[in-house]
PDB file of N, CA and C in Angstrom:
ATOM      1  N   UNK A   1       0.855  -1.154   0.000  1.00  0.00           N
ATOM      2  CA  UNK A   1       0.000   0.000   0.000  1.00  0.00           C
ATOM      3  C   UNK A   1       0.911   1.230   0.000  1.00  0.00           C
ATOM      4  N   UNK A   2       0.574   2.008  -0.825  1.00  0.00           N
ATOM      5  CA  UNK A   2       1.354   3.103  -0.974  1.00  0.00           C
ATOM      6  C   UNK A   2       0.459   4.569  -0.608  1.00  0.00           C
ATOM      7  N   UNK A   3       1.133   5.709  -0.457  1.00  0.00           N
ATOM      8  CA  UNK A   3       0.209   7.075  -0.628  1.00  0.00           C
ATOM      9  C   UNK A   3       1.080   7.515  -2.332  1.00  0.00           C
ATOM     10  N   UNK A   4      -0.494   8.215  -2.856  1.00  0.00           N
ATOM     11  CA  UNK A   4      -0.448   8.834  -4.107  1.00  0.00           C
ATOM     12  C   UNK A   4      -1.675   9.739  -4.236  1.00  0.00           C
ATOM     13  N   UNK A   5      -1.318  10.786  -5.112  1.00  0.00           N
ATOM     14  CA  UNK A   5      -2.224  11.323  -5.158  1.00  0.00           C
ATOM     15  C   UNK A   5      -3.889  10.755  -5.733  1.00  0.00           C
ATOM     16  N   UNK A   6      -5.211  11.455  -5.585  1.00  0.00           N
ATOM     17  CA  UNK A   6      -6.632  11.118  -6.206  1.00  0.00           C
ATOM     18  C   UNK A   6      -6.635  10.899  -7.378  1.00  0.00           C
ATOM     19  N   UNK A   7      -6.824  10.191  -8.273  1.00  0.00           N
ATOM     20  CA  UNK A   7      -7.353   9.962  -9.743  1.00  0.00           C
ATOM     21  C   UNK A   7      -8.935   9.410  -9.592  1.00  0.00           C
ATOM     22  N   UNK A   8      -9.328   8.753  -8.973  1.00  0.00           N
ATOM     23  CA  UNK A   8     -10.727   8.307  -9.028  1.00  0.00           C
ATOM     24  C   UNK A   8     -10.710   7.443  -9.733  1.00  0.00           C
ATOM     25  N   UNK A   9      -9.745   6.727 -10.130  1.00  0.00           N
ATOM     26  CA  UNK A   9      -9.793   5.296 -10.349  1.00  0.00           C
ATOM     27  C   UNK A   9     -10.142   4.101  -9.314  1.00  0.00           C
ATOM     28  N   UNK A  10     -10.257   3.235  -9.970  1.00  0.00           N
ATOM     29  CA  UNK A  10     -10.758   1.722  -9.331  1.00  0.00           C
ATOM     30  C   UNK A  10     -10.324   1.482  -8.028  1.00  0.00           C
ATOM     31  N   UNK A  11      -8.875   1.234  -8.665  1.00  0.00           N
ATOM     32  CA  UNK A  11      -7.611   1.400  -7.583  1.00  0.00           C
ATOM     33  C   UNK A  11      -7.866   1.786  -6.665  1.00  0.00           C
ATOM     34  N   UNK A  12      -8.520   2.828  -6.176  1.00  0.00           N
ATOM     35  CA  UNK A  12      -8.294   3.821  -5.087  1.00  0.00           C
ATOM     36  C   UNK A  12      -9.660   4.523  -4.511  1.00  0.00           C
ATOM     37  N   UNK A  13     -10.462   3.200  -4.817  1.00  0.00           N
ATOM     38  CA  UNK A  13     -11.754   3.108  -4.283  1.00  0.00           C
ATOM     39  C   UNK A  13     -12.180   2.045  -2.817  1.00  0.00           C
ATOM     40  N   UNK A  14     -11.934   2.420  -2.000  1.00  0.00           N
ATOM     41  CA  UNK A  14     -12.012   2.009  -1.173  1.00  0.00           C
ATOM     42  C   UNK A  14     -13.238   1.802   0.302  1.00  0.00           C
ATOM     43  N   UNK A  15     -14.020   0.947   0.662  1.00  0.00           N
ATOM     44  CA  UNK A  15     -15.196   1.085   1.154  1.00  0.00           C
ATOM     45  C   UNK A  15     -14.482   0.408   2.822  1.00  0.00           C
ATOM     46  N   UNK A  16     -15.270   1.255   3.864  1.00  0.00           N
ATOM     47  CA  UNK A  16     -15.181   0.602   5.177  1.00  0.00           C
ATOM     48  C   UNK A  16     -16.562  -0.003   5.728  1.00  0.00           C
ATOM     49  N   UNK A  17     -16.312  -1.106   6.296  1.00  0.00           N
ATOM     50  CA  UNK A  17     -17.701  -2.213   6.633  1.00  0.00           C
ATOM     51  C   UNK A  17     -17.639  -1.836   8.253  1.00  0.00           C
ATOM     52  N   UNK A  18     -17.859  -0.759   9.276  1.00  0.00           N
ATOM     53  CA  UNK A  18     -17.905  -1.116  10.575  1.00  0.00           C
ATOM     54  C   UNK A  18     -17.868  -1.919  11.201  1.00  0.00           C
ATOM     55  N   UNK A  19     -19.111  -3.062  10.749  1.00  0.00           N
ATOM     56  CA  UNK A  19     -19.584  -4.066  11.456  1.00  0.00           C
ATOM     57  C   UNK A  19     -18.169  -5.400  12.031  1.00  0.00           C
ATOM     58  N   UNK A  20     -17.430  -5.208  10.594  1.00  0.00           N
ATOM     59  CA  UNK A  20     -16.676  -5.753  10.776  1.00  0.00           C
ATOM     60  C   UNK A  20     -15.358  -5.461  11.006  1.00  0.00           C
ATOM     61  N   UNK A  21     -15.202  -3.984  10.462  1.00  0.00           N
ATOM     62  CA  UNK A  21     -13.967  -3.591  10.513  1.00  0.00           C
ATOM     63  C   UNK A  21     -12.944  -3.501   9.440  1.00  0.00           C
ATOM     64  N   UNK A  22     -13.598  -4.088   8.061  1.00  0.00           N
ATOM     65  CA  UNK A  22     -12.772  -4.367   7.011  1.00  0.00           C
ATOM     66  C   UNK A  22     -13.008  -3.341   6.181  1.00  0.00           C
ATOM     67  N   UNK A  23     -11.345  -2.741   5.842  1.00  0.00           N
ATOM     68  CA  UNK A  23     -11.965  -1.911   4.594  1.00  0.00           C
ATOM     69  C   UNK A  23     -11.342  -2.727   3.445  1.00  0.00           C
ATOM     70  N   UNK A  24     -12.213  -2.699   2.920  1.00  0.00           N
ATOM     71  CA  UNK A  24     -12.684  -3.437   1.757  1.00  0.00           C
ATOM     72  C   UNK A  24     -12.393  -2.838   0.119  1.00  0.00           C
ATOM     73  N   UNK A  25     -11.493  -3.096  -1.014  1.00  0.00           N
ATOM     74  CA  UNK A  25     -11.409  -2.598  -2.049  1.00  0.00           C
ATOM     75  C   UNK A  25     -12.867  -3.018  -2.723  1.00  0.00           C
ATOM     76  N   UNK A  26     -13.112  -1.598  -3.427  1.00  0.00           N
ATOM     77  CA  UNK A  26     -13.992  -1.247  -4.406  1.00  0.00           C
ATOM     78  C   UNK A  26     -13.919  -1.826  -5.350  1.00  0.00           C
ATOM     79  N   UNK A  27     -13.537  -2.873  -5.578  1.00  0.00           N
ATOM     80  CA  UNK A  27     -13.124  -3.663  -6.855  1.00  0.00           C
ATOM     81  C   UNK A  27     -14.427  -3.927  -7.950  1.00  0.00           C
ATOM     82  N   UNK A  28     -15.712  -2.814  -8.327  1.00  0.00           N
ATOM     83  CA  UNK A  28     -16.800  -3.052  -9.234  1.00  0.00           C
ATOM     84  C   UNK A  28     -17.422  -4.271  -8.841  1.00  0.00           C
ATOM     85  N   UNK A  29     -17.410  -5.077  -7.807  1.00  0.00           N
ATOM     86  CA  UNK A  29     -18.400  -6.340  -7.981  1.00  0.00           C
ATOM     87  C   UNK A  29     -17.721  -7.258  -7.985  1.00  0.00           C
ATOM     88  N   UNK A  30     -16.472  -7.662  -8.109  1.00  0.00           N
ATOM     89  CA  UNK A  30     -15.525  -8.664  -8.203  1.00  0.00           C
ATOM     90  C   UNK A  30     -15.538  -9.740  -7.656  1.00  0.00           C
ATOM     91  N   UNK A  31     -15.752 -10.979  -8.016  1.00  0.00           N
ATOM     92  CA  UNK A  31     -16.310 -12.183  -6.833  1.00  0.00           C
ATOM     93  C   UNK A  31     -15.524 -12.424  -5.298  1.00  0.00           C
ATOM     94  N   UNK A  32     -14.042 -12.108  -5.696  1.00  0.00           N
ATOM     95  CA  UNK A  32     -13.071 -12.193  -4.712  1.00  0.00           C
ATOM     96  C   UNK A  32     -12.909 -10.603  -4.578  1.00  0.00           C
ATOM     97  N   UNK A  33     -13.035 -10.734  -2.842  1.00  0.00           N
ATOM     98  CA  UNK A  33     -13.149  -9.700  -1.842  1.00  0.00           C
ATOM     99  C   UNK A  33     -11.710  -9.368  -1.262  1.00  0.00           C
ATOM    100  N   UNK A  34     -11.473  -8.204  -1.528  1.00  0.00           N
ATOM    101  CA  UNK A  34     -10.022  -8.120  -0.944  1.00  0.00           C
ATOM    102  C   UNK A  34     -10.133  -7.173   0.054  1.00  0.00           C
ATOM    103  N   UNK A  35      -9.312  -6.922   1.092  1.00  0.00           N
ATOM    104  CA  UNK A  35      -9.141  -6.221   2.059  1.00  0.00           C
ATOM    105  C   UNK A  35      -7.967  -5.877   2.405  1.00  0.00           C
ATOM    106  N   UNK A  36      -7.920  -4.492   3.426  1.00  0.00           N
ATOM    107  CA  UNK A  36      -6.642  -4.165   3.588  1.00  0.00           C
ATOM    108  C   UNK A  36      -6.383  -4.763   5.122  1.00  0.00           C
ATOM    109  N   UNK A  37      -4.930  -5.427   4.426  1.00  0.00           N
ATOM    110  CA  UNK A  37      -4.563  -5.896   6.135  1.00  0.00           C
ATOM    111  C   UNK A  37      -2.894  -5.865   6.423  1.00  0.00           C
ATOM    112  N   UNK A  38      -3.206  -5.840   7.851  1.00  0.00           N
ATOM    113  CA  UNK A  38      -1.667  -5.953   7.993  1.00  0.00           C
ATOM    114  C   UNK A  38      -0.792  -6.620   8.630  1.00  0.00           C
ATOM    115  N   UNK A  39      -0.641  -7.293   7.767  1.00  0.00           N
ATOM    116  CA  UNK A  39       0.569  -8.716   7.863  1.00  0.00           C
ATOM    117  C   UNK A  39       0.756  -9.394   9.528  1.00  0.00           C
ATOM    118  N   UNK A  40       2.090  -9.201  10.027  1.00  0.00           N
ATOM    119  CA  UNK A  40       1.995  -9.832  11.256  1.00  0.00           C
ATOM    120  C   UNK A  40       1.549  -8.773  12.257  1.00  0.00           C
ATOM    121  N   UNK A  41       1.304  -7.727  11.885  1.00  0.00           N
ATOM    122  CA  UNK A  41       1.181  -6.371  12.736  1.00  0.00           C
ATOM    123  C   UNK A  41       1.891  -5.857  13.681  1.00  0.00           C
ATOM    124  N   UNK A  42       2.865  -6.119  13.204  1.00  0.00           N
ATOM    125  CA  UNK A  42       4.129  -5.275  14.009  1.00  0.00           C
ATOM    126  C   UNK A  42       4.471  -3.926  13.234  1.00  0.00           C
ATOM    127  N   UNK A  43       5.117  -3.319  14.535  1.00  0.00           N
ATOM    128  CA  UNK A  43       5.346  -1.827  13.628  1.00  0.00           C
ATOM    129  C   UNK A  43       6.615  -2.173  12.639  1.00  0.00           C
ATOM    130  N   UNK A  44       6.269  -1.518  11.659  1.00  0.00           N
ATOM    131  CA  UNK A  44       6.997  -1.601  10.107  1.00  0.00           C
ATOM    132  C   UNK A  44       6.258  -2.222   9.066  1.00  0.00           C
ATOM    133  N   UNK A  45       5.358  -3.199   9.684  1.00  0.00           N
ATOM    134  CA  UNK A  45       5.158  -3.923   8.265  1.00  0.00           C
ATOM    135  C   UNK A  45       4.074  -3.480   7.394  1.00  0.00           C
ATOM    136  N   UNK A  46       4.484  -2.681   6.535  1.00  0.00           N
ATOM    137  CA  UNK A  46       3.756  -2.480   5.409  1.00  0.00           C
ATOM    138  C   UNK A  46       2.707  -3.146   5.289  1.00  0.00           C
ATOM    139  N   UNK A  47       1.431  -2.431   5.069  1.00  0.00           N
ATOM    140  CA  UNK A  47       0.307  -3.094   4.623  1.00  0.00           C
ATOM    141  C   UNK A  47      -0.232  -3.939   3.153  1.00  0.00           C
ATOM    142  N   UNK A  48      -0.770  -4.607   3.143  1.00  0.00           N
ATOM    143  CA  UNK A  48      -1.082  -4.882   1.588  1.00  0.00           C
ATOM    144  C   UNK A  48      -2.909  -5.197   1.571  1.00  0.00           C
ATOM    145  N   UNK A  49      -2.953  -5.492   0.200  1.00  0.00           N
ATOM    146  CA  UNK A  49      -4.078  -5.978  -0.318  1.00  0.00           C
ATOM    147  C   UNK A  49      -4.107  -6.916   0.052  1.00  0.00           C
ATOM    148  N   UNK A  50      -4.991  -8.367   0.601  1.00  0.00           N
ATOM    149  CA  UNK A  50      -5.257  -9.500   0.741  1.00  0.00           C
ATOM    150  C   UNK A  50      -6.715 -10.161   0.729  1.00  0.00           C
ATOM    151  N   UNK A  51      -6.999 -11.252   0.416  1.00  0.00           N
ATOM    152  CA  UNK A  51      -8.211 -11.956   0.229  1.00  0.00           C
ATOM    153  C   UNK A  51      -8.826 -11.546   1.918  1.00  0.00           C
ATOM    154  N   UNK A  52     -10.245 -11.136   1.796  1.00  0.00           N
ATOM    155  CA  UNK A  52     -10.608 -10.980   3.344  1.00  0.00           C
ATOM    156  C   UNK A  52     -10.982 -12.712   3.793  1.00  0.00           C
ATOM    157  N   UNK A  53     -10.405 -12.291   4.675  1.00  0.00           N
ATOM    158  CA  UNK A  53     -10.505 -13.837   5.992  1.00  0.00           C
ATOM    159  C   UNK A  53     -10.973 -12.994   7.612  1.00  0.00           C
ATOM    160  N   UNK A  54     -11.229 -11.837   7.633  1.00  0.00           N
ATOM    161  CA  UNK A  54     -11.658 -11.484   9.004  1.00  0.00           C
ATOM    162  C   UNK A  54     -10.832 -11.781  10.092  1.00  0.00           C
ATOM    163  N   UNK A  55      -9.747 -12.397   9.737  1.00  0.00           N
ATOM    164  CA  UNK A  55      -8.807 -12.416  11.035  1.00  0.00           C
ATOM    165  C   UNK A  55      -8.210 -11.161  11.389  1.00  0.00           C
ATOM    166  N   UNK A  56      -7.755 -10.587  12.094  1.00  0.00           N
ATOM    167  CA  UNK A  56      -7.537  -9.339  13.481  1.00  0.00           C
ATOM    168  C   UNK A  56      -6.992  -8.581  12.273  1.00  0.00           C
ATOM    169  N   UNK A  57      -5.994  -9.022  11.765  1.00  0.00           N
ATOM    170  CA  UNK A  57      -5.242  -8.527  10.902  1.00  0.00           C
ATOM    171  C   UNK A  57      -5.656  -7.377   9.895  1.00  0.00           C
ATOM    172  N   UNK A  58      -6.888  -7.477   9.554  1.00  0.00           N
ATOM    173  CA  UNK A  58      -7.770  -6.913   8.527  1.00  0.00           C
ATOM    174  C   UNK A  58      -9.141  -6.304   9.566  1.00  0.00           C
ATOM    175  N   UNK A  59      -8.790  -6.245  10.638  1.00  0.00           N
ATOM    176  CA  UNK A  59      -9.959  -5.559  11.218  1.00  0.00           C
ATOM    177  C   UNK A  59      -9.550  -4.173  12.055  1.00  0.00           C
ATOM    178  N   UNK A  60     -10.565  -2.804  11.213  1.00  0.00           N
ATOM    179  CA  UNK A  60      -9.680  -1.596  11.946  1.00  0.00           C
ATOM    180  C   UNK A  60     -10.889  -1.149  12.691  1.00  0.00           C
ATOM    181  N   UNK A  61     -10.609   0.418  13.571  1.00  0.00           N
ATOM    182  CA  UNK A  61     -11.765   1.233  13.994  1.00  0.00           C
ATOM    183  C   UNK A  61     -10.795   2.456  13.929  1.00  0.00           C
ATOM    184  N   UNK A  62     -12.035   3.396  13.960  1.00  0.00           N
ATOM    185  CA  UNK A  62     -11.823   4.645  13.991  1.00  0.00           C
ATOM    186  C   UNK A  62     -11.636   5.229  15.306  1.00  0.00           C
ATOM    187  N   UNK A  63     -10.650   6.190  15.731  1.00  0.00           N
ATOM    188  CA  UNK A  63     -10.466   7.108  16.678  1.00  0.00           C
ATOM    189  C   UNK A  63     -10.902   8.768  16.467  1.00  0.00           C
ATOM    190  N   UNK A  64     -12.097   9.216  16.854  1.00  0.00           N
ATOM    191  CA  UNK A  64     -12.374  10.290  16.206  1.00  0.00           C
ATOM    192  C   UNK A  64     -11.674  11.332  17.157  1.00  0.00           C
ATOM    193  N   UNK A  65     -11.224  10.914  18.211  1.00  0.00           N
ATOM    194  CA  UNK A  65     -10.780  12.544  19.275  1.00  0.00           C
ATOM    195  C   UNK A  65      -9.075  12.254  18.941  1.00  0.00           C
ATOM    196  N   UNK A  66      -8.721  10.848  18.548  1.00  0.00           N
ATOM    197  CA  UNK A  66      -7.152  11.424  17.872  1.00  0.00           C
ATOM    198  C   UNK A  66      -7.099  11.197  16.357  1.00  0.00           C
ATOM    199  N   UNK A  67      -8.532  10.942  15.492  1.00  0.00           N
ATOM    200  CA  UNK A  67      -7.917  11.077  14.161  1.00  0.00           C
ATOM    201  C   UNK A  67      -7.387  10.098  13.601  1.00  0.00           C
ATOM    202  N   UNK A  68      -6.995   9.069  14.011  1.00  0.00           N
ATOM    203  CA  UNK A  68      -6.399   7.517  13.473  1.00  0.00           C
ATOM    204  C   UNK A  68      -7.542   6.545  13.441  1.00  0.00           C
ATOM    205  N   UNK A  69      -7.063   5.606  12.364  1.00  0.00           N
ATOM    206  CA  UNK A  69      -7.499   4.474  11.637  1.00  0.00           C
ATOM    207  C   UNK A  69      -6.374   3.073  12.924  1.00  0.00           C
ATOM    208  N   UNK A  70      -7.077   2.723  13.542  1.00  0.00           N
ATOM    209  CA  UNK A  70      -6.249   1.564  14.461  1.00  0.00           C
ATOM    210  C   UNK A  70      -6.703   0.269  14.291  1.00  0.00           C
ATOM    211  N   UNK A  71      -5.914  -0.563  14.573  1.00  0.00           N
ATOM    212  CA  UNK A  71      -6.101  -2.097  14.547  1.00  0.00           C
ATOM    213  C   UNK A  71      -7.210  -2.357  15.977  1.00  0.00           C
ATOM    214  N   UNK A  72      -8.098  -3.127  15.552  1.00  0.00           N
ATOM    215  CA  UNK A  72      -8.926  -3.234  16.509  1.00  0.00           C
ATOM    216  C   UNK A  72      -8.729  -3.889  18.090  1.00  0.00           C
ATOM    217  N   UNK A  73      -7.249  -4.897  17.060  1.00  0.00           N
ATOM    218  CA  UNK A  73      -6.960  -6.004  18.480  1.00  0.00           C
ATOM    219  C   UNK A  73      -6.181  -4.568  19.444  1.00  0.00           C
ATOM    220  N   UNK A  74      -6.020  -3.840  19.454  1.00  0.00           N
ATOM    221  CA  UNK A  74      -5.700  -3.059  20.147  1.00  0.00           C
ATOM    222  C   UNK A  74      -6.712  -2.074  20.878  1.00  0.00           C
ATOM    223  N   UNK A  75      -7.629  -2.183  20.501  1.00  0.00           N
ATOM    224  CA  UNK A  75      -8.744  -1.687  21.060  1.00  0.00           C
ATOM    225  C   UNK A  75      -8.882  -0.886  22.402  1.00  0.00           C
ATOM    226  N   UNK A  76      -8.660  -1.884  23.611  1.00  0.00           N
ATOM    227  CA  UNK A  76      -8.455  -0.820  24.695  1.00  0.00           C
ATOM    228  C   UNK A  76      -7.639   0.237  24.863  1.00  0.00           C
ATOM    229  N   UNK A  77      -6.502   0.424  23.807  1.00  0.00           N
ATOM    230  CA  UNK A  77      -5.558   1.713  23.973  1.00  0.00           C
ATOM    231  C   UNK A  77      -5.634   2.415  22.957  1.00  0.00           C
ATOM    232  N   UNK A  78      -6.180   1.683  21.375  1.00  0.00           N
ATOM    233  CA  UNK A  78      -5.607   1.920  20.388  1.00  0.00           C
ATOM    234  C   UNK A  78      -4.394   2.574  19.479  1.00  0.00           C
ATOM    235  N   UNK A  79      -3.239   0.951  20.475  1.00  0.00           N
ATOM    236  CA  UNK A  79      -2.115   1.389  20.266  1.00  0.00           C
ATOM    237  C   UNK A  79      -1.687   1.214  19.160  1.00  0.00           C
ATOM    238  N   UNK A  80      -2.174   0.816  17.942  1.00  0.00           N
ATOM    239  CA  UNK A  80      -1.804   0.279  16.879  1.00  0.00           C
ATOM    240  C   UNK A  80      -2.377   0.612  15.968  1.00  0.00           C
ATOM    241  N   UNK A  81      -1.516   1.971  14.872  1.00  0.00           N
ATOM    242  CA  UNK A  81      -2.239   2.042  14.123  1.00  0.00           C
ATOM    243  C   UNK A  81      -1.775   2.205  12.368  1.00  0.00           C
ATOM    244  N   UNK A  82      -2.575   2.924  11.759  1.00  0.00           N
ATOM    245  CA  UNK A  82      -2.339   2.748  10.136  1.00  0.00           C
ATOM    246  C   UNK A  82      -0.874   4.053  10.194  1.00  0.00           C
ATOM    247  N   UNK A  83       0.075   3.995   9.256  1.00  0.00           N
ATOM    248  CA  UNK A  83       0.881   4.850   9.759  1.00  0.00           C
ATOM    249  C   UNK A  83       1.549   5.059   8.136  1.00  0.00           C
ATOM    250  N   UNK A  84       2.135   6.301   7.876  1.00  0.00           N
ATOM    251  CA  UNK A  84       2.911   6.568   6.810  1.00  0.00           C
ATOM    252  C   UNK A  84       4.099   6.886   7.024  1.00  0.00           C
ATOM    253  N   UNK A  85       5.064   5.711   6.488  1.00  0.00           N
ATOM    254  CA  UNK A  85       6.513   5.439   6.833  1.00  0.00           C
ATOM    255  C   UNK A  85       6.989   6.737   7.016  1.00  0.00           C
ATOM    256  N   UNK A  86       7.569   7.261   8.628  1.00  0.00           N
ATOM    257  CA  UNK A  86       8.137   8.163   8.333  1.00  0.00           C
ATOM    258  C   UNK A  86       7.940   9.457   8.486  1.00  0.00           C
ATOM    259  N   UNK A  87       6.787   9.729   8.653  1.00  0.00           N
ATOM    260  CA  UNK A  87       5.876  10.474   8.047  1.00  0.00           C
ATOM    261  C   UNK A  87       5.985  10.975   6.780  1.00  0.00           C
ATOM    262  N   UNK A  88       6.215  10.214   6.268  1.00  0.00           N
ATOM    263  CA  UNK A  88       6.779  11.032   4.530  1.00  0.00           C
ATOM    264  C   UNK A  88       5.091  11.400   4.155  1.00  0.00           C
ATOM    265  N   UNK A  89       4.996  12.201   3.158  1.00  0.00           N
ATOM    266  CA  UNK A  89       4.031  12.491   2.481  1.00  0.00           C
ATOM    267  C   UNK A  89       4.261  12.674   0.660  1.00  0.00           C
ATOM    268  N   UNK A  90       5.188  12.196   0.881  1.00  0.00           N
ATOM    269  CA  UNK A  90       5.609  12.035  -0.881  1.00  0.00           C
ATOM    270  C   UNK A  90       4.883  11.173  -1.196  1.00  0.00           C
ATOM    271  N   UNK A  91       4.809  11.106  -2.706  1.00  0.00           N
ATOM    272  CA  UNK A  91       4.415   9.671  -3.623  1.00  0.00           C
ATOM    273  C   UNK A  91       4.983   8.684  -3.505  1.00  0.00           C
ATOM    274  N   UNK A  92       4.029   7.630  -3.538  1.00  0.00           N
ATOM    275  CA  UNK A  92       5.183   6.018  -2.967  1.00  0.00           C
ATOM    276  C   UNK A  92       5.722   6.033  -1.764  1.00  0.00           C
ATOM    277  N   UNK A  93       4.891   6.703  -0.630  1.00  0.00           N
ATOM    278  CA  UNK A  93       5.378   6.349   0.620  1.00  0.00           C
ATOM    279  C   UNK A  93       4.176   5.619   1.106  1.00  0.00           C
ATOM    280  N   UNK A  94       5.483   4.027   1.721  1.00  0.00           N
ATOM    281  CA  UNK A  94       4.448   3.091   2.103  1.00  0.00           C
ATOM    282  C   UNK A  94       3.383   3.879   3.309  1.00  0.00           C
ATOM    283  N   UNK A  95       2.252   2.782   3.088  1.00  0.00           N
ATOM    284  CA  UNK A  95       1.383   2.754   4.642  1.00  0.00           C
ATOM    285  C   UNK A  95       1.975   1.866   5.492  1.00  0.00           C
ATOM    286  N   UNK A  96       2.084   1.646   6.524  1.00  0.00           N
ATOM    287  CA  UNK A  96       2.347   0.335   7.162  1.00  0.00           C
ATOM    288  C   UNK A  96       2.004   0.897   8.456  1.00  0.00           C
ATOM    289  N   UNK A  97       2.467  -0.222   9.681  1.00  0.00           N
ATOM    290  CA  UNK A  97       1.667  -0.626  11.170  1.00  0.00           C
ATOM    291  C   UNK A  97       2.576   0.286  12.010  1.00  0.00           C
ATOM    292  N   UNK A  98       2.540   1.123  12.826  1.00  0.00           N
ATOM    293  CA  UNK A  98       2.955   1.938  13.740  1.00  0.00           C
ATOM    294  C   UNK A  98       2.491   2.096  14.852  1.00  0.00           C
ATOM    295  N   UNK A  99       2.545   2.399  15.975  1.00  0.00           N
ATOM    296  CA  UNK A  99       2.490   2.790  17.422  1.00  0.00           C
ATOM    297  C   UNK A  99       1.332   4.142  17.036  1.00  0.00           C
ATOM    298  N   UNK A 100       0.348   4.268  17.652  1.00  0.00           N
ATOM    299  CA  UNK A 100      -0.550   5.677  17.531  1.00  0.00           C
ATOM    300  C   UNK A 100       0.168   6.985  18.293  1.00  0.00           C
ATOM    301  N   UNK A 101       0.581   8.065  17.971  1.00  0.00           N
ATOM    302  CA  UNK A 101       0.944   8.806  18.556  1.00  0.00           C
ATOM    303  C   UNK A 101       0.488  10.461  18.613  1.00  0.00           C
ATOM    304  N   UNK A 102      -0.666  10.188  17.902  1.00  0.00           N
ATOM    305  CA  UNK A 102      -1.312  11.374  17.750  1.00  0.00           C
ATOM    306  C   UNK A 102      -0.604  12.685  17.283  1.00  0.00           C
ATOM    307  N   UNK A 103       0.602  12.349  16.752  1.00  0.00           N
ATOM    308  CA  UNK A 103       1.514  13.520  15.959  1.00  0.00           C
ATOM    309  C   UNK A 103       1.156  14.636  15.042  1.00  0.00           C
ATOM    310  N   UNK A 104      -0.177  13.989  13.909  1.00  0.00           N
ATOM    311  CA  UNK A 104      -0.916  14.901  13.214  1.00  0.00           C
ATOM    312  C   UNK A 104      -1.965  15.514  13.468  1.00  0.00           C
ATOM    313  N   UNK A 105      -2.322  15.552  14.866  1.00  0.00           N
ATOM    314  CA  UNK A 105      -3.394  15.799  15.284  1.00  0.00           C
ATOM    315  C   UNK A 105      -3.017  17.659  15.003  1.00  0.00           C
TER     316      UNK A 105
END
């Protein structure tokens, strides 16, 4: 998973399911369901696309008073969250798993 700028392509259509926690690629109808998850969920590891299986891995929530997208298994602190390597904000800077630190707030 990378950051890039909007085109409004396919690609970069992306839907969140609460119920479950999965955000889910927009893929037009596609029989196979992909989701964004993240790997062993340690901080560093880059996120990817993967077939949804609902395991922890692929399940997020929202923090609305700090602004982060977090892993759910972290829930009581939401110490774990969606993060951009670095904070880079260039093109082609990965997403991956980080510590929440409320930095962009």
């Amino acid at each position: 998973m990378q950051l890039w700028e909007c085109t409004g392509l396919v690609n970069q259509q992306w839907v969140y399911d609460p119920p479950s926690g999965a955000i889910l690629y927009g893929n037009g109808g596609s029989p196979m369901q992909l989701c964004l998850d993240a790997g062993d969920t340690k901080q560093g590891t880059e996120l990817q696309v993967w077939g949804c299986n609902n395991q922890p891995q692929q399940q997020w929530g929202y923090d609305s008073k700090m602004l982060t997208l977090y892993l759910r298994n972290s829930l009581t602190d939401a110490s774990t969250c969606m993060d951009l390597f670095g904070g880079g904000v260039t093109k082609g800077t990965s997403v991956d798993v980080w510590g929440c630190s409320g930095c962009w707030k």
